[in-house]
N, C-alpha and C. Protein backbone atom coordinates (compact mmCIF):
# COMPACT_ATOMS: atom_id res chain seq x y z
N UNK A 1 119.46 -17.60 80.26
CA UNK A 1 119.61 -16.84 81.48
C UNK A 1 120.99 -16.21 81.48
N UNK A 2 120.63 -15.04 82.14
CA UNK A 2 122.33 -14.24 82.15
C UNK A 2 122.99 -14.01 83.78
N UNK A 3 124.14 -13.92 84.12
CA UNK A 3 124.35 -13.78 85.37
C UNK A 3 125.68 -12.86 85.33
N UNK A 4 125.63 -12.40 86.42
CA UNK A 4 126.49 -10.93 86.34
C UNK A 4 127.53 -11.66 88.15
N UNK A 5 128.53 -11.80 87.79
CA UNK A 5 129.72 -12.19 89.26
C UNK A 5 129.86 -10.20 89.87
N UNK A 6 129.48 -10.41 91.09
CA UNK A 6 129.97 -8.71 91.59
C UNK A 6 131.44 -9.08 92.18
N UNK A 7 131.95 -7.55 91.97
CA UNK A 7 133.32 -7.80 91.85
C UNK A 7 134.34 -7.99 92.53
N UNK A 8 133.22 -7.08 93.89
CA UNK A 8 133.78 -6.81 95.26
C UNK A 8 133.34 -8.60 96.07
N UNK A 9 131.71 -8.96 96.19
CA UNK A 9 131.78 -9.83 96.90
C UNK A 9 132.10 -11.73 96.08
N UNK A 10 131.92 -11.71 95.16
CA UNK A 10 131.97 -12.78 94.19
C UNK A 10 130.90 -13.65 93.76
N UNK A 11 129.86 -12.56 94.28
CA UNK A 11 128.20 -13.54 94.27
C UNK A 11 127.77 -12.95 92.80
N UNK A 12 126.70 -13.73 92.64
CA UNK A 12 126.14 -14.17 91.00
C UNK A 12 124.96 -13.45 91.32
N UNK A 13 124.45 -12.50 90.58
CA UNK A 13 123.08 -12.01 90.21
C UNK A 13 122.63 -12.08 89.19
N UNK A 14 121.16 -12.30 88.99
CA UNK A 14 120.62 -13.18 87.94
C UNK A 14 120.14 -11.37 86.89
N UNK A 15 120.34 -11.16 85.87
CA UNK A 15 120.02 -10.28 84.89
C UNK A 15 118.80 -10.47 84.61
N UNK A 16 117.63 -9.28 84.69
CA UNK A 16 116.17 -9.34 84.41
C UNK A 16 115.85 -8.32 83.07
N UNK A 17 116.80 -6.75 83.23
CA UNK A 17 116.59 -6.24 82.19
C UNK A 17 117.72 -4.83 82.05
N UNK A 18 117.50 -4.74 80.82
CA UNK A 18 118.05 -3.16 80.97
C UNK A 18 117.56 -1.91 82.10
N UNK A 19 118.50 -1.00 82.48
CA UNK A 19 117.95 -0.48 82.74
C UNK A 19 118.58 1.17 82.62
N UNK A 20 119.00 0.83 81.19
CA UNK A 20 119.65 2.45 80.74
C UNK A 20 120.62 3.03 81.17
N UNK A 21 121.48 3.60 80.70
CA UNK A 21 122.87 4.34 81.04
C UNK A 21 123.85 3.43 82.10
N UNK A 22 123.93 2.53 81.58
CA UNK A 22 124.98 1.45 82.20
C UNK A 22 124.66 0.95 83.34
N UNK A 23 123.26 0.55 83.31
CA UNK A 23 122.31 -0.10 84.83
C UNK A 23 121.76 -1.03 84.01
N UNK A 24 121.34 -1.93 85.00
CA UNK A 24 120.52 -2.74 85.10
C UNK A 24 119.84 -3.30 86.19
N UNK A 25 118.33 -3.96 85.81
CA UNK A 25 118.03 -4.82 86.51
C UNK A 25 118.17 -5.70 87.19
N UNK A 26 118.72 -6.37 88.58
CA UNK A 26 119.05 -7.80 88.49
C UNK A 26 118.23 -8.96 90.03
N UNK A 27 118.79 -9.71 90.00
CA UNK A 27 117.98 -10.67 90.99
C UNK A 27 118.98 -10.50 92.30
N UNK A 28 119.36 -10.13 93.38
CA UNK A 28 120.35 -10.34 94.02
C UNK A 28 120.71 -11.71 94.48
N UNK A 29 121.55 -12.26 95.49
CA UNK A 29 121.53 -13.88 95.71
C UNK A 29 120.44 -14.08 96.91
N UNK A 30 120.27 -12.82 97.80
CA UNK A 30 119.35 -13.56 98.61
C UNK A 30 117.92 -13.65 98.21
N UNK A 31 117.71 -13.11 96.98
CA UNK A 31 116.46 -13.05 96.15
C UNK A 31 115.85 -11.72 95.91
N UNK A 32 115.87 -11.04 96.76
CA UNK A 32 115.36 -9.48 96.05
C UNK A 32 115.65 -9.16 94.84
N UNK A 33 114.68 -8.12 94.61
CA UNK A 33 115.16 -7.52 92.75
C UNK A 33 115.31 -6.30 92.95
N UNK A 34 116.70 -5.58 92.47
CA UNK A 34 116.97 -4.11 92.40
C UNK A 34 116.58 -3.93 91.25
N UNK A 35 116.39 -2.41 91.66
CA UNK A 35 115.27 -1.33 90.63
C UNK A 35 116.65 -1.35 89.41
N UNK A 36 117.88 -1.14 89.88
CA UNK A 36 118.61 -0.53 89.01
C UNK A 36 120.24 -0.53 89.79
N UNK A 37 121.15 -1.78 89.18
CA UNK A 37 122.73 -1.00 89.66
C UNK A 37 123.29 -1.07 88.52
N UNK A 38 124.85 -0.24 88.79
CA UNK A 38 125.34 0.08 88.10
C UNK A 38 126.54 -1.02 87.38
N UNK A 39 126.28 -1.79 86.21
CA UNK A 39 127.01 -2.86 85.81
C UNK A 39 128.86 -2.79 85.83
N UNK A 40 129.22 -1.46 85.92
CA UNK A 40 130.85 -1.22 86.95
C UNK A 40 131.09 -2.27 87.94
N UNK A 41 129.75 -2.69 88.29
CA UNK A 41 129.93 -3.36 89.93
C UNK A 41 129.91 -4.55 89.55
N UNK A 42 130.26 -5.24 88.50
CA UNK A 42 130.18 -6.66 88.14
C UNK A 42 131.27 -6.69 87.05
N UNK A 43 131.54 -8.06 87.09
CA UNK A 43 132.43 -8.44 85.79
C UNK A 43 131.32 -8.66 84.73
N UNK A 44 131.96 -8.89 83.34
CA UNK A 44 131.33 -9.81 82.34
C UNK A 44 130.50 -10.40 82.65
N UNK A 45 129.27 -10.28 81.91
CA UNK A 45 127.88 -11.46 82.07
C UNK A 45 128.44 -12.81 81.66
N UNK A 46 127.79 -14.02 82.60
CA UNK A 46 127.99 -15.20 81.35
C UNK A 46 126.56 -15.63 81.08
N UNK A 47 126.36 -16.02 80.14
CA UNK A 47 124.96 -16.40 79.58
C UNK A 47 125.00 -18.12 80.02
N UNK A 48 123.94 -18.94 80.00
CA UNK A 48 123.43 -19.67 80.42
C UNK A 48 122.07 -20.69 80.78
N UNK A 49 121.90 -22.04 81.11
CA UNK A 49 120.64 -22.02 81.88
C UNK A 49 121.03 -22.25 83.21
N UNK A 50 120.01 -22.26 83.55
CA UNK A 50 119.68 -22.11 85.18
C UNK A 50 120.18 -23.69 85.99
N UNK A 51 120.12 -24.48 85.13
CA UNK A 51 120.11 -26.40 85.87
C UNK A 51 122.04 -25.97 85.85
N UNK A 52 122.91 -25.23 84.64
CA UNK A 52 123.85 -25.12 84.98
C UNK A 52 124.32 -24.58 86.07
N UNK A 53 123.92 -23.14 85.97
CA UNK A 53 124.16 -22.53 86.95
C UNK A 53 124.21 -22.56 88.64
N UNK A 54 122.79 -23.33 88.62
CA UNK A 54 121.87 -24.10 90.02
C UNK A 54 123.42 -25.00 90.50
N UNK A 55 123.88 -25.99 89.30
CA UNK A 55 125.03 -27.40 89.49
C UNK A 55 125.91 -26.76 90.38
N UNK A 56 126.63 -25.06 89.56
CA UNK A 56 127.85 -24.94 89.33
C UNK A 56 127.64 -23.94 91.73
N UNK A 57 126.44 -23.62 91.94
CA UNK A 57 126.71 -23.61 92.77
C UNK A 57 126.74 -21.73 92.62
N UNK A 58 125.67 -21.09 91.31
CA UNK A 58 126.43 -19.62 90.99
C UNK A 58 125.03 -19.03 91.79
N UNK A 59 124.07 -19.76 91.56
CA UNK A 59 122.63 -18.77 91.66
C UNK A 59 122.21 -19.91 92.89
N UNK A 60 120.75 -19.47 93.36
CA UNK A 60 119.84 -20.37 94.25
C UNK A 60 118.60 -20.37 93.87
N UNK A 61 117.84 -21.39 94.40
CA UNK A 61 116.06 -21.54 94.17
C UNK A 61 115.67 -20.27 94.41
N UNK A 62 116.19 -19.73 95.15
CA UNK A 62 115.20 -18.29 95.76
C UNK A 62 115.45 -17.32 94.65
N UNK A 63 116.49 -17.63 94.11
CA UNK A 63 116.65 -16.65 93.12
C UNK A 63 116.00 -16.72 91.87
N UNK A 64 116.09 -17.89 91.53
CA UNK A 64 115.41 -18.38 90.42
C UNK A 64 113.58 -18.23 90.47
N UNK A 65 113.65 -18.23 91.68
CA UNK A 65 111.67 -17.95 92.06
C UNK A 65 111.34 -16.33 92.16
N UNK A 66 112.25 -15.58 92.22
CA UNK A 66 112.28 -14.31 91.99
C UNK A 66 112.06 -13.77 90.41
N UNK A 67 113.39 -14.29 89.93
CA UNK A 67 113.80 -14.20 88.50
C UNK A 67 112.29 -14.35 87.92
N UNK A 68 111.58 -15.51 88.20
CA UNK A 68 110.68 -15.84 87.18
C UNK A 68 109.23 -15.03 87.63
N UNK A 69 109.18 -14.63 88.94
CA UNK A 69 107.96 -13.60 89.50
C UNK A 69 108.39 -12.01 88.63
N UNK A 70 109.61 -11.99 88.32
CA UNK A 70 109.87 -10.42 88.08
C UNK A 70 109.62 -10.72 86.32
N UNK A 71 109.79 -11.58 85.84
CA UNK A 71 109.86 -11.84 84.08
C UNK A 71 108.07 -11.69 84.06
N UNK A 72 107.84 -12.58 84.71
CA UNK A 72 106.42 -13.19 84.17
C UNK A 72 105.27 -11.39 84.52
N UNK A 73 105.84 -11.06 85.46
CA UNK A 73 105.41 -9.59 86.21
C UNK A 73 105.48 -8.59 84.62
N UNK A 74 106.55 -8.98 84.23
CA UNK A 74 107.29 -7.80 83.18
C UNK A 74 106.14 -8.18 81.76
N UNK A 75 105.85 -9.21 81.53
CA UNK A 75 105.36 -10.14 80.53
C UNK A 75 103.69 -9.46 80.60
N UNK A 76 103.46 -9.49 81.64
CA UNK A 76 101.86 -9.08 82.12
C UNK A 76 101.97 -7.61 81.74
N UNK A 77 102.73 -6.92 82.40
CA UNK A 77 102.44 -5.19 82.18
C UNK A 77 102.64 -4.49 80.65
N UNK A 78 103.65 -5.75 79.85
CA UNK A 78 103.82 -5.46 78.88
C UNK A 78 102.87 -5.97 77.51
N UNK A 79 101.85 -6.95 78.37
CA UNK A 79 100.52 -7.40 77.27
C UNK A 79 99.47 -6.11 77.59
N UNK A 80 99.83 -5.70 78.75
CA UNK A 80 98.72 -4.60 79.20
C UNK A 80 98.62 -3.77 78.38
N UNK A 81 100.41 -3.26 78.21
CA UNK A 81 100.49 -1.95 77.43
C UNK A 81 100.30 -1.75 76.11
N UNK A 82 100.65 -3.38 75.56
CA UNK A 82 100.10 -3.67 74.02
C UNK A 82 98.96 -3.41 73.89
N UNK A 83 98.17 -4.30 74.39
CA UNK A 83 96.22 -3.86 74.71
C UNK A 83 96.19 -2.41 74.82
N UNK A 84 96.78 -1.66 75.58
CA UNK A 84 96.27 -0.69 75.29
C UNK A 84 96.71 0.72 74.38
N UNK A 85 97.64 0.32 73.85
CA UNK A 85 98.20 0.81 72.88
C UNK A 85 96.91 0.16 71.05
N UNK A 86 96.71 -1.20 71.04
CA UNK A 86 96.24 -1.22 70.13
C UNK A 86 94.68 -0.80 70.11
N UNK A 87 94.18 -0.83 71.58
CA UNK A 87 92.65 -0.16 71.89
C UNK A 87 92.62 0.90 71.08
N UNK A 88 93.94 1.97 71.35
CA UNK A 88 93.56 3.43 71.28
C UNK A 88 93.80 3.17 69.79
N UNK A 89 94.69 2.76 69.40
CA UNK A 89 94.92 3.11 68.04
C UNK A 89 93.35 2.66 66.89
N UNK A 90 92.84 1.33 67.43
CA UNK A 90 91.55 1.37 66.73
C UNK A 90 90.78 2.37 67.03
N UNK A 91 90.52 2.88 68.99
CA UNK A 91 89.58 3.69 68.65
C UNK A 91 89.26 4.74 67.92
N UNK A 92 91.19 5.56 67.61
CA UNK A 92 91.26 6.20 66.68
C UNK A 92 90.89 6.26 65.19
N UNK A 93 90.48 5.10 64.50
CA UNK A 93 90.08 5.30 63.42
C UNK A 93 89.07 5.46 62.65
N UNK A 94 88.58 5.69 61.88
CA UNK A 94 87.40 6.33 60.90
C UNK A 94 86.59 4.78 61.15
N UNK A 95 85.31 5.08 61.37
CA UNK A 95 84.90 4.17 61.67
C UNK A 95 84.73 3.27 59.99
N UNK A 96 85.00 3.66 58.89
CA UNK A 96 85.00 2.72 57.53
C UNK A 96 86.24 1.68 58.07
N UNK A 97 87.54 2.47 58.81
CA UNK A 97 88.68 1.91 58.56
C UNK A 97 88.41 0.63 59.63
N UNK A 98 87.46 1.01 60.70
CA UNK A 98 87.35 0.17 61.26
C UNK A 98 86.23 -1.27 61.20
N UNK A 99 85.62 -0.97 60.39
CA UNK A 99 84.72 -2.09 59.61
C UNK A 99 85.49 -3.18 58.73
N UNK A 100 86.63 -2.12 57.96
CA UNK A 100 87.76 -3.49 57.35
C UNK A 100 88.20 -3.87 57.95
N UNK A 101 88.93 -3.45 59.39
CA UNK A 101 89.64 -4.39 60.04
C UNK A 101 88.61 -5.55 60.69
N UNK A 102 87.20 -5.03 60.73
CA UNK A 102 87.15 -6.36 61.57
C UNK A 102 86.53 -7.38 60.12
N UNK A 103 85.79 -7.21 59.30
CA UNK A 103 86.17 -7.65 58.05
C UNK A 103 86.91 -9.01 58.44
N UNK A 104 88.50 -7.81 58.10
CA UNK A 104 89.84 -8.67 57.79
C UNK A 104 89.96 -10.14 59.36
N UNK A 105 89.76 -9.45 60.37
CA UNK A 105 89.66 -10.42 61.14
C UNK A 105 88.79 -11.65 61.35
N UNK A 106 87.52 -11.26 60.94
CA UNK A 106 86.55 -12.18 60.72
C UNK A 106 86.74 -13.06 59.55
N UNK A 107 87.25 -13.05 57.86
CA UNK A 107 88.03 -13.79 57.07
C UNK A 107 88.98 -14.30 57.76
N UNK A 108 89.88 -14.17 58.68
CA UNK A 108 91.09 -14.86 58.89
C UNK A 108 90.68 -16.02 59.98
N UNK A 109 89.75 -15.31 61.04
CA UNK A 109 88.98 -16.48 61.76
C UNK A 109 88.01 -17.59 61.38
N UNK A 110 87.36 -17.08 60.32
CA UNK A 110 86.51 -18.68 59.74
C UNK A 110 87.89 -19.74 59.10
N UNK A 111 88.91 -18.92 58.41
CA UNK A 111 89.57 -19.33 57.60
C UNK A 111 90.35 -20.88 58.90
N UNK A 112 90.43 -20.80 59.92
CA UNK A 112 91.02 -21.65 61.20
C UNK A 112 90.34 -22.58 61.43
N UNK A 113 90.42 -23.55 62.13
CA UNK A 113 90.02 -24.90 62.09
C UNK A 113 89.08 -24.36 63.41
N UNK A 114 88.24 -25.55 63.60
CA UNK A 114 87.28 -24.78 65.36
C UNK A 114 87.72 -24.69 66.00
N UNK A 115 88.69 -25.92 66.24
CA UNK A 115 89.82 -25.91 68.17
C UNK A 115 90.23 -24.34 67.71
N UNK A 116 90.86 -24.14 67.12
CA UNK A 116 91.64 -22.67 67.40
C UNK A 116 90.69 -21.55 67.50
N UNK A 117 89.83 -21.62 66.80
CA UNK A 117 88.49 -20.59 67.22
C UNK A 117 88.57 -20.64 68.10
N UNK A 118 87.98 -21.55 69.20
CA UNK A 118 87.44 -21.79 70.29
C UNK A 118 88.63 -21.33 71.17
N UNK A 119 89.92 -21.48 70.72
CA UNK A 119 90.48 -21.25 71.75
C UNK A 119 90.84 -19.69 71.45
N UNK A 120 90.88 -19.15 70.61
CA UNK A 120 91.06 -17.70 70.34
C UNK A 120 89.97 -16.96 70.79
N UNK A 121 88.59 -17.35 70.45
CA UNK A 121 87.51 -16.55 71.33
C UNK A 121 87.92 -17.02 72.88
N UNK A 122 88.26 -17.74 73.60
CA UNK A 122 87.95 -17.73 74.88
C UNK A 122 88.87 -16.86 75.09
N UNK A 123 90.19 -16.37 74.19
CA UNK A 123 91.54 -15.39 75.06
C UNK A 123 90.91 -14.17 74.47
N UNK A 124 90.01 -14.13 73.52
CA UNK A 124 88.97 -12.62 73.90
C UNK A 124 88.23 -12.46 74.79
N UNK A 125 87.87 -13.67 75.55
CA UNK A 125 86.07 -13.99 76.35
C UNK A 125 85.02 -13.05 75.32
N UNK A 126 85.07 -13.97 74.33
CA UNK A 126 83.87 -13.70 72.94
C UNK A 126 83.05 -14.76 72.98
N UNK A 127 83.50 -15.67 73.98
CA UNK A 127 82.68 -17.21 73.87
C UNK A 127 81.78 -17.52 75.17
């Protein structure tokens, strides 16, 4: 975990992500998440975990329940975009090219023990 001290008030905001041209993402202390400030407005990050931070008295629960709604949020939109980035790219292909790939997938899946089948078809819902 990363935390950013602002400079003016001396409170700790929790770092979620980039956010280009000397911004970022962050958690504020009373828990909201800004879209975007400008890292001028903070000292030096210090890196960290959270049980430290929580001790030292820098961050709060509310923040930390934010932090992890905005990651896990980020985590979801970004399996979305994979999915659908790799949809298009199969649907794009010659349908030969697409017979090897599933081929290749079907060798690599017998090749697995059953538990992992089983659990790999259910995160397709193939089962």
């Amino acid at each position: 975990m990363e935390v950013y001290k602002n400079k003016k008030s001396g409170e700790y905001f929790i770092y979620i992500e980039d956010a280009g041209t000397g911004k970022a993402h962050l958690v504020f202390p009373e828990g909201k998440a800004a879209k975007s400030l400008d890292r001028s407005l903070f000292d030096e990050s210090e890196e960290g975990n959270e049980k430290d931070f929580l001790s030292r008295g820098l961050i709060s629960d509310t923040q930390i329940k934010r932090y992890n709604e905005e990651i896990n949020q980020r985590a979801l939109f970004d399996e979305r975009e994979r999915q659908a980035v790799l949809n298009q790219v199969f649907d794009d292909l010659p349908l030969k090219n697409k017979m090897e790939v599933i081929e290749l997938i079907e060798q690599v899946i017998e090749k697995m023990p059953p538990e992992k089948q089983k659990k790999l078809l259910e995160k397709l819902n193939l089962n």
